[in-house]
N, C-alpha and C. Protein backbone atom coordinates (compact mmCIF):
# COMPACT_ATOMS: atom_id res chain seq x y z
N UNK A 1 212.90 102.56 44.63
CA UNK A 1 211.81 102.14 45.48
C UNK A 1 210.49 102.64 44.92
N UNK A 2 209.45 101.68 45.34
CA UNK A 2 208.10 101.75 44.44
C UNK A 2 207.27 103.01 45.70
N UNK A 3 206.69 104.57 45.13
CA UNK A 3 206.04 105.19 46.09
C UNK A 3 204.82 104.54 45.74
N UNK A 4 204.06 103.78 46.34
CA UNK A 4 203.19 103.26 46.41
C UNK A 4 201.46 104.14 46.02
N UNK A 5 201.35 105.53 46.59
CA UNK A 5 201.24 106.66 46.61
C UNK A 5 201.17 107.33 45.22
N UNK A 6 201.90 106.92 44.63
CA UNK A 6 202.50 108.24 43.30
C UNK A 6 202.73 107.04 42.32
N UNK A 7 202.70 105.74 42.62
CA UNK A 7 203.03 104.99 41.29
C UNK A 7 202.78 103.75 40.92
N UNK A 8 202.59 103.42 39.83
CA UNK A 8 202.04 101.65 39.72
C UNK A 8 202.83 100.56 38.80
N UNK A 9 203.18 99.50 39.17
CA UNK A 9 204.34 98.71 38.17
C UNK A 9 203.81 98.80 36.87
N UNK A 10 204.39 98.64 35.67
CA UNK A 10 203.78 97.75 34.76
C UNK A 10 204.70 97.04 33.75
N UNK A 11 204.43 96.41 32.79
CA UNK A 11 205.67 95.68 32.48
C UNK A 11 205.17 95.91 30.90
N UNK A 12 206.57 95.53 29.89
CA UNK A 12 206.06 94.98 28.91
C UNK A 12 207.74 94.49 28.33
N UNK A 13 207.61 93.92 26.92
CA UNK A 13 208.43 93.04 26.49
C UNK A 13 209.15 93.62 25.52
N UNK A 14 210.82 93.59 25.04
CA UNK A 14 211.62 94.34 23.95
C UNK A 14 212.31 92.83 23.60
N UNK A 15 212.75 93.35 22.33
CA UNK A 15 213.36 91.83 21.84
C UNK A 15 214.96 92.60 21.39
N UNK A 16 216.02 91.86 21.93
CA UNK A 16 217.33 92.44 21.49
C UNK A 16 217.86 91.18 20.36
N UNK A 17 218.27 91.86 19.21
CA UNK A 17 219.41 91.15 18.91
C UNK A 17 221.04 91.16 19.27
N UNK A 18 221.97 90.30 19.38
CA UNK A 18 223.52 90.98 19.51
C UNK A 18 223.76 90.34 18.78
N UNK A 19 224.92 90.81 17.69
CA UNK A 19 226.38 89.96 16.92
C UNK A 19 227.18 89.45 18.03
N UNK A 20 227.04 88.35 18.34
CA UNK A 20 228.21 87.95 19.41
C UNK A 20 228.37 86.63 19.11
N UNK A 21 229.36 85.54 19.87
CA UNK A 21 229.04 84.60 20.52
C UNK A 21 228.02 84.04 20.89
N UNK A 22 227.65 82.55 21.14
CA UNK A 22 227.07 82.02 21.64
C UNK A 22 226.85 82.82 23.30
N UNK A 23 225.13 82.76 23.60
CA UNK A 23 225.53 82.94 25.10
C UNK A 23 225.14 81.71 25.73
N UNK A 24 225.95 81.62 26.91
CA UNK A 24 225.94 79.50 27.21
C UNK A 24 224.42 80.02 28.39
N UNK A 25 223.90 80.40 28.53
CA UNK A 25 222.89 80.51 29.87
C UNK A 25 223.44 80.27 31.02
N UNK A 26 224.58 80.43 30.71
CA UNK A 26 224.88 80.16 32.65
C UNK A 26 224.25 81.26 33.22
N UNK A 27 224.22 81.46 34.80
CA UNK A 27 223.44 82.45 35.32
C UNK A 27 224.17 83.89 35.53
N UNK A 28 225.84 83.38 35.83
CA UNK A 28 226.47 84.86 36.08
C UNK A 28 226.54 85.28 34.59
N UNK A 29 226.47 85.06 33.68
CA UNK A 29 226.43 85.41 32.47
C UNK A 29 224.89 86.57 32.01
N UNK A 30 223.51 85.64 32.37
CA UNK A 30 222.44 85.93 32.59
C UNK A 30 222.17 87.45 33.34
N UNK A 31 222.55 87.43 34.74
CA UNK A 31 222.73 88.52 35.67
C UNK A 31 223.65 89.73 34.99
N UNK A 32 224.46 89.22 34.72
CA UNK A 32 225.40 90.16 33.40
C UNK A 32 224.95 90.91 33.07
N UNK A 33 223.75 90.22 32.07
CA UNK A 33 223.41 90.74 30.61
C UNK A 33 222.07 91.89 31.08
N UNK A 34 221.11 91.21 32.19
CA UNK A 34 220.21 91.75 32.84
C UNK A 34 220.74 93.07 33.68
N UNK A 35 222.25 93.19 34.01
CA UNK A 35 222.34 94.50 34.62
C UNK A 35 222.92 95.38 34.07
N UNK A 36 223.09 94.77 32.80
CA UNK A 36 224.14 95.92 32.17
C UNK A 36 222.48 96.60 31.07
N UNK A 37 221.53 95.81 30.54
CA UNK A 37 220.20 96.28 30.00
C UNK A 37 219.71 97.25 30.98
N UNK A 38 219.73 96.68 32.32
CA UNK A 38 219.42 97.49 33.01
C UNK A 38 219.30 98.85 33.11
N UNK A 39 220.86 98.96 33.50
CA UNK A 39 221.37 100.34 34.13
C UNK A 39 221.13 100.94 32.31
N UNK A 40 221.28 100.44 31.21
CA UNK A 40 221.25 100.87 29.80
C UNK A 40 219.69 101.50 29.87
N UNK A 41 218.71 101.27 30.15
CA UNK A 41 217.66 101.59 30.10
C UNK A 41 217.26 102.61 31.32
N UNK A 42 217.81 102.78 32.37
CA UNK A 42 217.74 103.56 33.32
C UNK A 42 218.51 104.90 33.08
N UNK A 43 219.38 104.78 32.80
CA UNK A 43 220.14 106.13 31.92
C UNK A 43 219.38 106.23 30.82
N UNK A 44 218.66 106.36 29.59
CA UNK A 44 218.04 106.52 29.15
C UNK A 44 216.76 106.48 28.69
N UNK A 45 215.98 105.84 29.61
CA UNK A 45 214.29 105.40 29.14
C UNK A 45 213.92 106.45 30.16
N UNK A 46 212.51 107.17 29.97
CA UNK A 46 211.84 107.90 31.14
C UNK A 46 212.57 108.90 31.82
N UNK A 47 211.62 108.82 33.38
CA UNK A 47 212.03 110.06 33.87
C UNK A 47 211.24 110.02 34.92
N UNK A 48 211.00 110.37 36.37
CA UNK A 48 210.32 110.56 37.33
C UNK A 48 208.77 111.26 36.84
N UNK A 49 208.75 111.64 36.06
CA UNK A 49 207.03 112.42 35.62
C UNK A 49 206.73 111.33 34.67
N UNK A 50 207.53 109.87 34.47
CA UNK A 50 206.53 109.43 33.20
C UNK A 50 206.85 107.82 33.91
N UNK A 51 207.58 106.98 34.03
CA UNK A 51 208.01 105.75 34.25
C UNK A 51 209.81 105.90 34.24
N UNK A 52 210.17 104.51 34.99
CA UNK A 52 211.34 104.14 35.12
C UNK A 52 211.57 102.30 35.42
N UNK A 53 212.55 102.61 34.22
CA UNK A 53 213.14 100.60 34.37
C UNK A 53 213.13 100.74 35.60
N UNK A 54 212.23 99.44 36.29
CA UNK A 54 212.78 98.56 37.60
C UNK A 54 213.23 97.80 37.82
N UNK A 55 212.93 96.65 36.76
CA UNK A 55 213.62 95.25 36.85
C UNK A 55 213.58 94.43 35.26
N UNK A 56 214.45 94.21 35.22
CA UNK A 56 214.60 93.28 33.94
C UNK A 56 214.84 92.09 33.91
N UNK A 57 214.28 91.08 32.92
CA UNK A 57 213.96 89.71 33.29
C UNK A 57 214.56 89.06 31.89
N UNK A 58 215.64 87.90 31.61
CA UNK A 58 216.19 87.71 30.46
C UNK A 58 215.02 86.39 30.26
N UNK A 59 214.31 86.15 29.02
CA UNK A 59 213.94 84.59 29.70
C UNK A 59 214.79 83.48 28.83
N UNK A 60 215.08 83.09 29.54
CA UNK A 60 215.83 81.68 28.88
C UNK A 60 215.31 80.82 27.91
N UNK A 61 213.90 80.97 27.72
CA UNK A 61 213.33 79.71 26.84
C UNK A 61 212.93 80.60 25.86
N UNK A 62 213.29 81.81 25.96
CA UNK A 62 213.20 82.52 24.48
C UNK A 62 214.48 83.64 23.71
N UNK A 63 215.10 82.38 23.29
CA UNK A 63 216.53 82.79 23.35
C UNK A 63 216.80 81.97 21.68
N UNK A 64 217.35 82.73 20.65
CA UNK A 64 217.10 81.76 19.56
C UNK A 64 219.18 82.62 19.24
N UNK A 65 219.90 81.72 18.47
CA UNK A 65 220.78 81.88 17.81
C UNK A 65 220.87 81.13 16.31
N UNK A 66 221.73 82.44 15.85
CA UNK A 66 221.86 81.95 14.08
C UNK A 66 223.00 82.12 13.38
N UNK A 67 224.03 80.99 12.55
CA UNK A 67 224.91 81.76 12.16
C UNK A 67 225.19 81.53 10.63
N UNK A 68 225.40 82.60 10.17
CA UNK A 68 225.67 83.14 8.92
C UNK A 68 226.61 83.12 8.47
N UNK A 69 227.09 83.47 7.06
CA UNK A 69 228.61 84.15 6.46
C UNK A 69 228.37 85.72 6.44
N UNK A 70 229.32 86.28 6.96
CA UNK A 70 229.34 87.44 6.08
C UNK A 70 229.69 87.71 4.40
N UNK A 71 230.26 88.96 4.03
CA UNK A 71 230.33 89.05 2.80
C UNK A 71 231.90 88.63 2.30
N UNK A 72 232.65 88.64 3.45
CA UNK A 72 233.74 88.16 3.16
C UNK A 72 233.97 86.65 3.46
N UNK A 73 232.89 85.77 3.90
CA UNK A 73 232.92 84.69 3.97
C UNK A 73 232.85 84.20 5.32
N UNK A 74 233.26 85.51 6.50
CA UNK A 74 233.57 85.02 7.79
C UNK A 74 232.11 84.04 8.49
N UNK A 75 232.69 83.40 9.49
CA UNK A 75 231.00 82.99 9.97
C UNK A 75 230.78 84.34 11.52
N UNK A 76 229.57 84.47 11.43
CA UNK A 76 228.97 85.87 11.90
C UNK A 76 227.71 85.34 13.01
N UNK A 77 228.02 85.21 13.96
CA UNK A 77 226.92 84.76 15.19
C UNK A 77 226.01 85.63 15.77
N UNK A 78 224.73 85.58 15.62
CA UNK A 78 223.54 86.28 16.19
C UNK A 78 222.51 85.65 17.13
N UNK A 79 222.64 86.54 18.34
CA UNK A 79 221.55 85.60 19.22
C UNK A 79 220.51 87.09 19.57
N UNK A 80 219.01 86.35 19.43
CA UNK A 80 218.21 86.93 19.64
C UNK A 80 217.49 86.65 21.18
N UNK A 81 217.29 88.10 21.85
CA UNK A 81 216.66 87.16 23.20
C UNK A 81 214.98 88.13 23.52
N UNK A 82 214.39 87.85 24.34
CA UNK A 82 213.21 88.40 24.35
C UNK A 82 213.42 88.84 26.13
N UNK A 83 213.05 89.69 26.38
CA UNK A 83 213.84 90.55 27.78
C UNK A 83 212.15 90.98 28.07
N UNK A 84 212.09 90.80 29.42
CA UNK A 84 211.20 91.56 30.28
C UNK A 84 211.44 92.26 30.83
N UNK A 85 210.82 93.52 30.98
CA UNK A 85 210.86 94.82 31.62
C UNK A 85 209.75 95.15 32.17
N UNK A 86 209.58 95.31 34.01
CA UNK A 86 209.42 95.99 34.61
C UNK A 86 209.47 97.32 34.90
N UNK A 87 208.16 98.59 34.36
CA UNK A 87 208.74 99.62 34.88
C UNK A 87 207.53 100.39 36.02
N UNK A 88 208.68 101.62 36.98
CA UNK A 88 208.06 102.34 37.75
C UNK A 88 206.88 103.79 37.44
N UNK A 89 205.96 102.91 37.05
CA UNK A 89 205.32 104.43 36.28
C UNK A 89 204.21 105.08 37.20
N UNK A 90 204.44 106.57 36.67
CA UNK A 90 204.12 107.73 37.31
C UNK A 90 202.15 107.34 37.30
N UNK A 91 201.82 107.22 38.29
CA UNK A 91 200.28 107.44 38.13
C UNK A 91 199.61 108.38 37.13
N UNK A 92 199.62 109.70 37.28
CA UNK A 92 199.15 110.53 36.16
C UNK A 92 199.92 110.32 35.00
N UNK A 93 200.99 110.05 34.69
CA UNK A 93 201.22 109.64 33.55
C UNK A 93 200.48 108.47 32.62
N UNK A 94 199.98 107.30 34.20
CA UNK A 94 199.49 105.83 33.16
C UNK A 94 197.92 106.65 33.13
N UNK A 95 197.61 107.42 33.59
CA UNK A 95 196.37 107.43 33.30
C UNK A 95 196.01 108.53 32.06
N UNK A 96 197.27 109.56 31.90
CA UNK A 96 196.86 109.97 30.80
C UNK A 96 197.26 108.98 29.29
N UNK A 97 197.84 108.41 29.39
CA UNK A 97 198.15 107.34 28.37
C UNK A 97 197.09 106.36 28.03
N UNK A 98 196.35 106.02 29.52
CA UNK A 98 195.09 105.28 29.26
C UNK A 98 193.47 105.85 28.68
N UNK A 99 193.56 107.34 29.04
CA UNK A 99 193.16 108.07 28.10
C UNK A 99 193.51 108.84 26.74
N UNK A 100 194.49 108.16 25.94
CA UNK A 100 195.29 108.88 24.69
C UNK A 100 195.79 109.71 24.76
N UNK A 101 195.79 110.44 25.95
CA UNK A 101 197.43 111.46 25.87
C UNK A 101 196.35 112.45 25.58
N UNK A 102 195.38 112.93 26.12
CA UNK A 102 194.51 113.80 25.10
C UNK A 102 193.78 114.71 26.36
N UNK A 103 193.93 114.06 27.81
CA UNK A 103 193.56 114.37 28.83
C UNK A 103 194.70 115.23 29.68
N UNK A 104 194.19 116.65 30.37
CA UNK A 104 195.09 117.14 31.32
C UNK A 104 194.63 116.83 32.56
N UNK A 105 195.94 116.66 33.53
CA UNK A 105 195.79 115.88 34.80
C UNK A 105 196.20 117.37 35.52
């Protein structure tokens, strides 16, 4: 939950590649992929004194796949996707960042 008080959204954009399969865009597939980034980024990004993943956004129209050989000849599938992220960040944190990290709060 957003303390309204103590914190302000902000977002920005990561680009994943995977070796996998095709992903077909269906939506439970989508929701999938968005909660498993999720909780992946919530166990490890931030921290209550700096920001925290809130919401992650897969977008569908920026979704590219490619496939290759490997070295043994196999064919080797890569899909690239571009993911939005929502996070919960700490007020004094965005503001020392908006001053270069150079300011004590």
């Amino acid at each position: 939950y957003l303390n309204a008080a103590n914190e302000i959204l902000t977002r920005g954009n990561m680009h994943l590649t995977l070796l996998q399969d095709t992903i077909t865009g269906k939506c439970d597939e989508i929701i999938q992929l968005e909660e498993t980034i999720l909780n992946f980024l919530q166990r490890r990004v931030g921290n209550d004194d700096t920001f925290r993943p809130a919401c992650v956004f897969v977008n569908e129209n920026a979704m590219a796949e490619r496939m290759s050989r490997n070295e043994v000849g196999k064919i080797v599938t890569s899909v690239a996707l571009r993911i939005e992220v929502t996070y919960s960040t700490n007020k004094r944190f965005a503001e020392k960042l908006k001053n270069g990290g150079n300011r004590q709060t």
